[in-house]
PDB file of N, CA and C in Angstrom:
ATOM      1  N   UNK A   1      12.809  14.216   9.935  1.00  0.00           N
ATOM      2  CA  UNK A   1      11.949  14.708   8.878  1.00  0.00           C
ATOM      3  C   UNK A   1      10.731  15.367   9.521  1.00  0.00           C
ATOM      4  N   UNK A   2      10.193  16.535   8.752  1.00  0.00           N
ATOM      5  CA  UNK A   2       9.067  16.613   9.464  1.00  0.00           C
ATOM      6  C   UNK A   2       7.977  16.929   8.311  1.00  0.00           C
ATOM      7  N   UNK A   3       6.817  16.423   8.904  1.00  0.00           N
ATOM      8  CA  UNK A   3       5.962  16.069   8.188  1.00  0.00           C
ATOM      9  C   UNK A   3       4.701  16.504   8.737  1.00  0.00           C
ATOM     10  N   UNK A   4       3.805  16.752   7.494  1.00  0.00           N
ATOM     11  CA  UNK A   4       2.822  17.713   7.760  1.00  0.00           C
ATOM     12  C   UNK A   4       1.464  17.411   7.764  1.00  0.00           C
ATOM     13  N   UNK A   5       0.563  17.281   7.537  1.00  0.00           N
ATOM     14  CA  UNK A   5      -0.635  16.860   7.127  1.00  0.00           C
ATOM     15  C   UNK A   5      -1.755  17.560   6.180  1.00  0.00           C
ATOM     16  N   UNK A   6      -1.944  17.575   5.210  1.00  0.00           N
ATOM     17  CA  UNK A   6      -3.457  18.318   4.544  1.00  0.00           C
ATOM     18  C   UNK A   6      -3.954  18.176   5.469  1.00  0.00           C
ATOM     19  N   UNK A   7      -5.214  19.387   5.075  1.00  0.00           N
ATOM     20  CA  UNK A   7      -6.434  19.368   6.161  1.00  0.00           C
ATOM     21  C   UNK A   7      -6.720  18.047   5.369  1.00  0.00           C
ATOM     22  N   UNK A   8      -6.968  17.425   3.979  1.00  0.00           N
ATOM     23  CA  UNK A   8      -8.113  16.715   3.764  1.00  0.00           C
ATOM     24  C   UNK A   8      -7.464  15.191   3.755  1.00  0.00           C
ATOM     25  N   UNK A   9      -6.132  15.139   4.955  1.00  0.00           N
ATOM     26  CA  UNK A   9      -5.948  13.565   5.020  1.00  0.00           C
ATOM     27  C   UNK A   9      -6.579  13.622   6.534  1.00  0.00           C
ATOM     28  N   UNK A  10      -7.391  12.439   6.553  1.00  0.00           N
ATOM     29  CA  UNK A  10      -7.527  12.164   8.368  1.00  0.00           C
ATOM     30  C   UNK A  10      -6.099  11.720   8.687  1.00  0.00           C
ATOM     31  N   UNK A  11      -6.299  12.613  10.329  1.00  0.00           N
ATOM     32  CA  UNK A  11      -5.295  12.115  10.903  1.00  0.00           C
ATOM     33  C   UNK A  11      -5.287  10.458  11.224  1.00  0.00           C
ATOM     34  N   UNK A  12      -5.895   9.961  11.742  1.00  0.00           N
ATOM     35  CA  UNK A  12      -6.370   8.645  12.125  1.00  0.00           C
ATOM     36  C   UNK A  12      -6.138   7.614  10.783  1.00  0.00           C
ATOM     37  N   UNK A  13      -5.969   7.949   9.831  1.00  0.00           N
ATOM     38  CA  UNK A  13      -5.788   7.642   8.643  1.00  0.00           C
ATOM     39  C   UNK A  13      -7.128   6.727   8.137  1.00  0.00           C
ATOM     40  N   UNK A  14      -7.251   6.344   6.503  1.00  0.00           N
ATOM     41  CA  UNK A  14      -8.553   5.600   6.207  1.00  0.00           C
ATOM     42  C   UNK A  14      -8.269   4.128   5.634  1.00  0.00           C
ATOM     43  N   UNK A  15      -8.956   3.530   6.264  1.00  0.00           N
ATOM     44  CA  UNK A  15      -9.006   1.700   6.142  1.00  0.00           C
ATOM     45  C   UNK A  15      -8.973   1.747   4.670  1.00  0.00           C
ATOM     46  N   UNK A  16      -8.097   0.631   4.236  1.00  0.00           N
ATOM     47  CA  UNK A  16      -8.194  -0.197   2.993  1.00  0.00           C
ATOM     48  C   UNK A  16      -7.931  -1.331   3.028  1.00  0.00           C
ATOM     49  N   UNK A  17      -8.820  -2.601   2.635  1.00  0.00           N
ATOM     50  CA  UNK A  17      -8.134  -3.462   2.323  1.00  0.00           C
ATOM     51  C   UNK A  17      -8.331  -4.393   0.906  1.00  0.00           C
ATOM     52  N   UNK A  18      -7.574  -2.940   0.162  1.00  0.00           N
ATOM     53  CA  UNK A  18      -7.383  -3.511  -1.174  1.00  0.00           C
ATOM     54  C   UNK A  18      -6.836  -2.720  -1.921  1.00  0.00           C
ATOM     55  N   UNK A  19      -6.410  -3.024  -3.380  1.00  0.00           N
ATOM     56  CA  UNK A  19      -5.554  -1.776  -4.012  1.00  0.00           C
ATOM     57  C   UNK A  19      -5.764  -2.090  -5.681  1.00  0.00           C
ATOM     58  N   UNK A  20      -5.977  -1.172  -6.373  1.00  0.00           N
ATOM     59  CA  UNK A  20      -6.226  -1.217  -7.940  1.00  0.00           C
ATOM     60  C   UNK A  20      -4.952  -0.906  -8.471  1.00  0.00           C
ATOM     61  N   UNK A  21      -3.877  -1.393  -8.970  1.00  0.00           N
ATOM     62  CA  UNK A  21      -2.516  -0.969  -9.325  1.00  0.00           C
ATOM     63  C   UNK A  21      -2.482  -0.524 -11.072  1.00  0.00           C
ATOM     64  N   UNK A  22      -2.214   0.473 -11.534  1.00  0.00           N
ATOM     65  CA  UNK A  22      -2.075   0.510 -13.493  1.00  0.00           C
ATOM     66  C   UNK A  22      -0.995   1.576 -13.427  1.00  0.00           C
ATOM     67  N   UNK A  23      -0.439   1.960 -14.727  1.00  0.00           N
ATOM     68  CA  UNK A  23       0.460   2.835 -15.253  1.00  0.00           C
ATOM     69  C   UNK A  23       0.577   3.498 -16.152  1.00  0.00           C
ATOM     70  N   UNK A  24       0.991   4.344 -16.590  1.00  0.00           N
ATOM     71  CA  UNK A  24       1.485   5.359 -17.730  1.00  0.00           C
ATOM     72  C   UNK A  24       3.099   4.872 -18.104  1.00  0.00           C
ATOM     73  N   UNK A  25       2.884   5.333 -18.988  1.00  0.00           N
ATOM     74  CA  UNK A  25       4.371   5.490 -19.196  1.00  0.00           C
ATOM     75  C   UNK A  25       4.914   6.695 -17.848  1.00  0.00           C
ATOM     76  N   UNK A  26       4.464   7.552 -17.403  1.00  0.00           N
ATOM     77  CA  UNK A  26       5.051   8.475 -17.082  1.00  0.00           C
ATOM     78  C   UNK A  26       4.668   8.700 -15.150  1.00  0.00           C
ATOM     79  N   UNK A  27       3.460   7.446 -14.898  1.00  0.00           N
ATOM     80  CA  UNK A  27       3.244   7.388 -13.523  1.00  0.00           C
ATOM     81  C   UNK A  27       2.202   5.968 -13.592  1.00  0.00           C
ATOM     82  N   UNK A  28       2.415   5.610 -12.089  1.00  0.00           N
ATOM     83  CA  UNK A  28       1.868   4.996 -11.338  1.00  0.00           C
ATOM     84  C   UNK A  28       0.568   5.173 -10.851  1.00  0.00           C
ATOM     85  N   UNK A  29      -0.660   4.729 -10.755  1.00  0.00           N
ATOM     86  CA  UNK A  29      -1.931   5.012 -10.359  1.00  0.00           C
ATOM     87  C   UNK A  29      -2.062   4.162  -8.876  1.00  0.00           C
ATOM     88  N   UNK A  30      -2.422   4.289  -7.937  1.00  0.00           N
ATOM     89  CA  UNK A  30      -2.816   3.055  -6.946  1.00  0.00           C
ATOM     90  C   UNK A  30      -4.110   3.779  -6.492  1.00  0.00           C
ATOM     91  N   UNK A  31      -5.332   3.636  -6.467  1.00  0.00           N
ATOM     92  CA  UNK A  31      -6.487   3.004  -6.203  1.00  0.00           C
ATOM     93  C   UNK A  31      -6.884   2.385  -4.613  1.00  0.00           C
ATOM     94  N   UNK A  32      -6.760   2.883  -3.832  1.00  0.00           N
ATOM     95  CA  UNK A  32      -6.978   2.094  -2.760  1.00  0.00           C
ATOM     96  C   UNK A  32      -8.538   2.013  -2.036  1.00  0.00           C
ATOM     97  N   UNK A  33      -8.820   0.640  -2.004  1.00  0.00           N
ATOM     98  CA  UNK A  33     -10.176   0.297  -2.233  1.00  0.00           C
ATOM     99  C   UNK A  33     -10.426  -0.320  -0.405  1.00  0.00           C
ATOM    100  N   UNK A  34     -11.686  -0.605  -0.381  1.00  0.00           N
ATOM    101  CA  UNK A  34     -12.477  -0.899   0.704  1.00  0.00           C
ATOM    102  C   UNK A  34     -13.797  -1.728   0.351  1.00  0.00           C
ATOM    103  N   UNK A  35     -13.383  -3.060   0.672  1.00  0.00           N
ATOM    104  CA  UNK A  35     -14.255  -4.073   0.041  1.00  0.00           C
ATOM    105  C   UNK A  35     -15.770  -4.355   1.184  1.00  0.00           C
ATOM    106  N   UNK A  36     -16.750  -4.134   0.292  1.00  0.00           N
ATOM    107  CA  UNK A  36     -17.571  -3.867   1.523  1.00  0.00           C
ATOM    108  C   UNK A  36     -18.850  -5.426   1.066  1.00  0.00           C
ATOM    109  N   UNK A  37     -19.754  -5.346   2.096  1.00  0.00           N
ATOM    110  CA  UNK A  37     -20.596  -6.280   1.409  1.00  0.00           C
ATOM    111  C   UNK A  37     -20.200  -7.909   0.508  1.00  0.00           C
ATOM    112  N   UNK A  38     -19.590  -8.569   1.932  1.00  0.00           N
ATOM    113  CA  UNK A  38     -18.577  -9.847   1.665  1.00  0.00           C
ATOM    114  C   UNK A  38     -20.204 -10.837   1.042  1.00  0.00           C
ATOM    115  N   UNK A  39     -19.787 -11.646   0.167  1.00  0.00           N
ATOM    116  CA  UNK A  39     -20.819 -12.769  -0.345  1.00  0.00           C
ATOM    117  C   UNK A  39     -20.313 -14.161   0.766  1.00  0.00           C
ATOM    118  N   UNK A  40     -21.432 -14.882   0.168  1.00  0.00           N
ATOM    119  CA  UNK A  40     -20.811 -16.532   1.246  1.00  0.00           C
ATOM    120  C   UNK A  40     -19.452 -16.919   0.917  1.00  0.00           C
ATOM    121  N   UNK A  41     -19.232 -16.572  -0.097  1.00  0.00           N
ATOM    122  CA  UNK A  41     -17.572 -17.249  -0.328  1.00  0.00           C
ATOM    123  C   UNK A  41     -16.672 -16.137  -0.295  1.00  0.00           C
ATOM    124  N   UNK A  42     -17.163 -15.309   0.638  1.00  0.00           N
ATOM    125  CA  UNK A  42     -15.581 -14.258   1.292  1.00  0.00           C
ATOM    126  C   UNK A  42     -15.962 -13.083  -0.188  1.00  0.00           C
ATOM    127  N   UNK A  43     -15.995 -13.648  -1.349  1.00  0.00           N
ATOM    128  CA  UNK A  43     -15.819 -12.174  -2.058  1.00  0.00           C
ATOM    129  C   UNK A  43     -16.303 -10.467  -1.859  1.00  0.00           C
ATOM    130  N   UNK A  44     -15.924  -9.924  -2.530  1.00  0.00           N
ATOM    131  CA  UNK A  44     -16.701  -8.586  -2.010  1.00  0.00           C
ATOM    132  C   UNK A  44     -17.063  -7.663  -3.340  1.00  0.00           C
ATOM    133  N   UNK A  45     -18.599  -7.887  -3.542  1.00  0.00           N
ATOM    134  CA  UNK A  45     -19.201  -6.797  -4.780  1.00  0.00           C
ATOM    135  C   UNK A  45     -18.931  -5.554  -5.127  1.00  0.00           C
ATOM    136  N   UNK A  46     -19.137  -5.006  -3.376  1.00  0.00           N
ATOM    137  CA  UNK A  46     -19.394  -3.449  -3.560  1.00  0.00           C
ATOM    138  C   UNK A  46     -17.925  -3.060  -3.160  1.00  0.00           C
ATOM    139  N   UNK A  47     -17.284  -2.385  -3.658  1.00  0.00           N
ATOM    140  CA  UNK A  47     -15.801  -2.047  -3.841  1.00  0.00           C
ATOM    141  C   UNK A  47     -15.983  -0.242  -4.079  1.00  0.00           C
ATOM    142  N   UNK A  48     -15.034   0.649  -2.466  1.00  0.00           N
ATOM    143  CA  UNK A  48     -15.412   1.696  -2.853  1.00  0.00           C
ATOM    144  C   UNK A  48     -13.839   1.827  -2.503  1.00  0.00           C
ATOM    145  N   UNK A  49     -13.474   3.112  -3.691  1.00  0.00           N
ATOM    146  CA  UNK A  49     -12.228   3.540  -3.464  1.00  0.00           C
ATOM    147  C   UNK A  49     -12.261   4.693  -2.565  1.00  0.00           C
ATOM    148  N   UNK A  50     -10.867   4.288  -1.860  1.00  0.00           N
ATOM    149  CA  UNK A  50     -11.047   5.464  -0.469  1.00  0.00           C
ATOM    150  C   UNK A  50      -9.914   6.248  -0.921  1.00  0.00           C
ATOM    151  N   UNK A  51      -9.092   6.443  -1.366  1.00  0.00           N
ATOM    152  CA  UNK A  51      -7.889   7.114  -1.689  1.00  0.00           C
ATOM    153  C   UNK A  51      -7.222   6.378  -3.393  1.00  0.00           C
ATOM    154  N   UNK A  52      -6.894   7.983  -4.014  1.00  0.00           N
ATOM    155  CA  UNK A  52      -6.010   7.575  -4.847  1.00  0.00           C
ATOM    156  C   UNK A  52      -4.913   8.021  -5.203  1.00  0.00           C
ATOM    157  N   UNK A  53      -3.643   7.412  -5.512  1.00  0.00           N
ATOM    158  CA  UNK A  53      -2.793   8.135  -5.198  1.00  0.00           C
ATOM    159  C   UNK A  53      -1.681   8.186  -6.613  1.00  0.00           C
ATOM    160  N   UNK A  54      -1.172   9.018  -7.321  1.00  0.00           N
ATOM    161  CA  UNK A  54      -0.648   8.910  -8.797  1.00  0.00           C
ATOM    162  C   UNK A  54       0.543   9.321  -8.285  1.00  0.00           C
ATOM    163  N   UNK A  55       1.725   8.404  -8.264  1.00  0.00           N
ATOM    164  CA  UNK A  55       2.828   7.941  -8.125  1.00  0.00           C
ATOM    165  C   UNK A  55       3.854   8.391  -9.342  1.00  0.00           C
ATOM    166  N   UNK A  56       4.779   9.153  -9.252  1.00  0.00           N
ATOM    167  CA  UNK A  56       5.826   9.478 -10.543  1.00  0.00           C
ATOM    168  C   UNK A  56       6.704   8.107 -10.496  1.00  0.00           C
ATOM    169  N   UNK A  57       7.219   7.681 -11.867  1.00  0.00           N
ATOM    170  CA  UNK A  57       7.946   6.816 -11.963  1.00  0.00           C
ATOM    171  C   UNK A  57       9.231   6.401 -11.422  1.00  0.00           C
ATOM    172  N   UNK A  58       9.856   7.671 -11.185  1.00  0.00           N
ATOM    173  CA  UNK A  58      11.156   8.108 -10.623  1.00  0.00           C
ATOM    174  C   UNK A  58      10.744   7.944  -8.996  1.00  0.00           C
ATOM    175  N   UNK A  59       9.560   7.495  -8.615  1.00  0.00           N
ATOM    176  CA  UNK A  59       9.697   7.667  -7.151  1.00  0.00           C
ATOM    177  C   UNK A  59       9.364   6.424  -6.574  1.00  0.00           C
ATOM    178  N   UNK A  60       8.685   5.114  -7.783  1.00  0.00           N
ATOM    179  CA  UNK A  60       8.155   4.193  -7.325  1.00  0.00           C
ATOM    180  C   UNK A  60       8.890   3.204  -6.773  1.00  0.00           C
ATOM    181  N   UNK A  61      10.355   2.948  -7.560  1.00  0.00           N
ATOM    182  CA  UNK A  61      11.237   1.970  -7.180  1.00  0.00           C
ATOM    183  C   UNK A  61      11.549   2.062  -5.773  1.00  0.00           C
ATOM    184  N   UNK A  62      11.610   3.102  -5.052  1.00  0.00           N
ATOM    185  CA  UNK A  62      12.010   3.862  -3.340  1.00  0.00           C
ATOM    186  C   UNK A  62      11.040   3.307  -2.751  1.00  0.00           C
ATOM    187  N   UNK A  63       9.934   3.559  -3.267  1.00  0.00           N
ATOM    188  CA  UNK A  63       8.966   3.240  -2.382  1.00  0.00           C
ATOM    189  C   UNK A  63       8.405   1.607  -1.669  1.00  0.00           C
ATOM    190  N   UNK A  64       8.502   0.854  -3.360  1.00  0.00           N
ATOM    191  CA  UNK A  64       8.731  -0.729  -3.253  1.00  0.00           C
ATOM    192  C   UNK A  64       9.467  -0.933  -2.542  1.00  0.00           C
ATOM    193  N   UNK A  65      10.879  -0.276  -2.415  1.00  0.00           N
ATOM    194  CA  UNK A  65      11.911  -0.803  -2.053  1.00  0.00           C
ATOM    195  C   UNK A  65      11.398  -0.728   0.013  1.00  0.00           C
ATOM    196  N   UNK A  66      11.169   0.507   0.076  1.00  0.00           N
ATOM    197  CA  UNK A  66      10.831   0.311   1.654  1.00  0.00           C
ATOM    198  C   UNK A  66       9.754   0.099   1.935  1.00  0.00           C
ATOM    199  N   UNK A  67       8.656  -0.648   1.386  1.00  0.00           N
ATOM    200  CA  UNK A  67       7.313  -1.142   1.532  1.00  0.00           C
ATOM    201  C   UNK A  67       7.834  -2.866   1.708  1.00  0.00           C
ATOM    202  N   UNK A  68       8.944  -2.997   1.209  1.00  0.00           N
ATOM    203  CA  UNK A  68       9.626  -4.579   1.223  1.00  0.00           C
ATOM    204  C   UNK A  68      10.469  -4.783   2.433  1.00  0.00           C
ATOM    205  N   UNK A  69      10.988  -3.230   2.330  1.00  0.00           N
ATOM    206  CA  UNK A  69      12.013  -3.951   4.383  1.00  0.00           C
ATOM    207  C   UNK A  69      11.133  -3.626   5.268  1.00  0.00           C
ATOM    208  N   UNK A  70      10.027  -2.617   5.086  1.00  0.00           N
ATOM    209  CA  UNK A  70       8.984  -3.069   6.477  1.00  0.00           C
ATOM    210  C   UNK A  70       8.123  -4.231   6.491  1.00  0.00           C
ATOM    211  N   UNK A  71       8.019  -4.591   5.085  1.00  0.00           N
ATOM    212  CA  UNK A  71       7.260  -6.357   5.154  1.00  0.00           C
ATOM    213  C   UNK A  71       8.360  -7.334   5.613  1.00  0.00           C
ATOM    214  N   UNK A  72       9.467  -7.252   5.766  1.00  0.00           N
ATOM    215  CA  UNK A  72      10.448  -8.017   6.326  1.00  0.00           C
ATOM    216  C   UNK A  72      10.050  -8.201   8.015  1.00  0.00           C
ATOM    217  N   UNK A  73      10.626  -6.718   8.182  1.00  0.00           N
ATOM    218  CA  UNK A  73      10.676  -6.169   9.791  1.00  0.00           C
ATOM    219  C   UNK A  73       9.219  -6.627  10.151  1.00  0.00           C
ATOM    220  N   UNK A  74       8.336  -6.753   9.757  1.00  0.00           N
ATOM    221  CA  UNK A  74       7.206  -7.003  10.326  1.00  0.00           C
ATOM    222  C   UNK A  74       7.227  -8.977  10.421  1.00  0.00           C
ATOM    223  N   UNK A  75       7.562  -9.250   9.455  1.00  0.00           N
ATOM    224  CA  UNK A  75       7.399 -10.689   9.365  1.00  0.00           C
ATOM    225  C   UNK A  75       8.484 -11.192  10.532  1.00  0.00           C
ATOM    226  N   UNK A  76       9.737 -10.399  10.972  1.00  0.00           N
ATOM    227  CA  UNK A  76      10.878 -11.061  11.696  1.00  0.00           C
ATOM    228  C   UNK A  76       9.930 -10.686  13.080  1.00  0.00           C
ATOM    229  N   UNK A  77       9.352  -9.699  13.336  1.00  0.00           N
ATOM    230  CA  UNK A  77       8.342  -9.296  14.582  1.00  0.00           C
ATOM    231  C   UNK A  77       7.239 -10.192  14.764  1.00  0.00           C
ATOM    232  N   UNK A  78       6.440 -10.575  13.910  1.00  0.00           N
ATOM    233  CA  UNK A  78       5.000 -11.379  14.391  1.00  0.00           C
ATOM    234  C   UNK A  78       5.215 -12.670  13.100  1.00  0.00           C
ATOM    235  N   UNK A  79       5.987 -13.058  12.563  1.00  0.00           N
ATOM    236  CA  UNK A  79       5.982 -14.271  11.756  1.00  0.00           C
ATOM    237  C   UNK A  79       5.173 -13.848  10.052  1.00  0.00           C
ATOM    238  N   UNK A  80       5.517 -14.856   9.541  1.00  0.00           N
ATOM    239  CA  UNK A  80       5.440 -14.882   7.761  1.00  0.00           C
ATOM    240  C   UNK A  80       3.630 -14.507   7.592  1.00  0.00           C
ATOM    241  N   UNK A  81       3.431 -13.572   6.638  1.00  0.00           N
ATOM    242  CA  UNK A  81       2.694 -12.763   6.354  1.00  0.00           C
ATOM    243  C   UNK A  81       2.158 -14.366   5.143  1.00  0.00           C
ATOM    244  N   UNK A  82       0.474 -14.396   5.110  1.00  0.00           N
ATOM    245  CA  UNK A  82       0.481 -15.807   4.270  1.00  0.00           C
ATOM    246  C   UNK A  82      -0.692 -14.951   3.824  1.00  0.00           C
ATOM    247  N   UNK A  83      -0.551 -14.606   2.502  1.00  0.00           N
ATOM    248  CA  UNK A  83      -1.394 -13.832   1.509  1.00  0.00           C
ATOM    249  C   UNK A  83      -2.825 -15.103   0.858  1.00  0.00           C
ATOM    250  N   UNK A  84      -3.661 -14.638   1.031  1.00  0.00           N
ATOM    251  CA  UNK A  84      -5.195 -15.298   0.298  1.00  0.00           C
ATOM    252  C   UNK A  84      -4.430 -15.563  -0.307  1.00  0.00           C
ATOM    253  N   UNK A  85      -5.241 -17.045  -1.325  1.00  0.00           N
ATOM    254  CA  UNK A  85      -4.739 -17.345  -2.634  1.00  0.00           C
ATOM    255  C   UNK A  85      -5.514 -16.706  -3.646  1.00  0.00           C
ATOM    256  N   UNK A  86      -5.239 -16.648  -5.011  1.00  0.00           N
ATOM    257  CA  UNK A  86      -5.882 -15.875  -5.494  1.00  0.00           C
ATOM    258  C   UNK A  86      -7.766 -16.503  -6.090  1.00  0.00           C
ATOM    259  N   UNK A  87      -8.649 -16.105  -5.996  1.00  0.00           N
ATOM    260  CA  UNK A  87      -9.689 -17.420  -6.774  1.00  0.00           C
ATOM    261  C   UNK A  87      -9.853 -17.172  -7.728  1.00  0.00           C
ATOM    262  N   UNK A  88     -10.146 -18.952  -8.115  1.00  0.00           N
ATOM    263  CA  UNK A  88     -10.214 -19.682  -9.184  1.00  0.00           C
ATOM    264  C   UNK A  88     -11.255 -18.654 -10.283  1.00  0.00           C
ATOM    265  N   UNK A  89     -11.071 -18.836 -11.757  1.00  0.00           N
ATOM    266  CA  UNK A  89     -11.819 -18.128 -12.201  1.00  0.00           C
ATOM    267  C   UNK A  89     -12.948 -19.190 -12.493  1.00  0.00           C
ATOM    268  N   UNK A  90     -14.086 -19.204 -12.626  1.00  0.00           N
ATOM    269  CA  UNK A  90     -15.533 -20.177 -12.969  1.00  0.00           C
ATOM    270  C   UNK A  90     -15.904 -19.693 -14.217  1.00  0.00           C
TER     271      UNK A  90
END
């Protein structure tokens, strides 16, 4: 395959570690966020989105699908991926 780049993606690509997920009937939204300004208990206030990306419906199932065998391949390479829990609401 070959593949190209916009001028306006960095090559180096941009940090996220986080994601806003919603839908249409007719697409996918993902939101990808960058949690900045952690509080004492890990949370993070200031939340800036670095990329967003609107996903057609017809393309999302492909994509899950190989976003799931590289979370495999990665877990059989360096061991089980152990996700935060989610917090409690107060």
């Amino acid at each position: 395959m070959d593949v190209t780049f916009s001028e306006s993606v960095p090559m180096g690509g941009t940090y996220a570690n986080g994601a806003l997920v919603w839908n249409t009937p007719h697409e996918f939204t993902i939101d990808f966020t960058s949690h900045r300004s952690p509080t004492h208990d890990g949370d993070a206030h200031d939340v800036l989105v670095v990329a967003r990306m609107k996903i057609p419906i017809s393309a999302m199932f492909r994509i899950v699908q190989a976003m799931s065998a590289n979370i495999d391949r990665y877990e059989q390479q360096h061991g089980r991926i152990t996700p935060r829990p989610p917090k409690e609401e107060t």
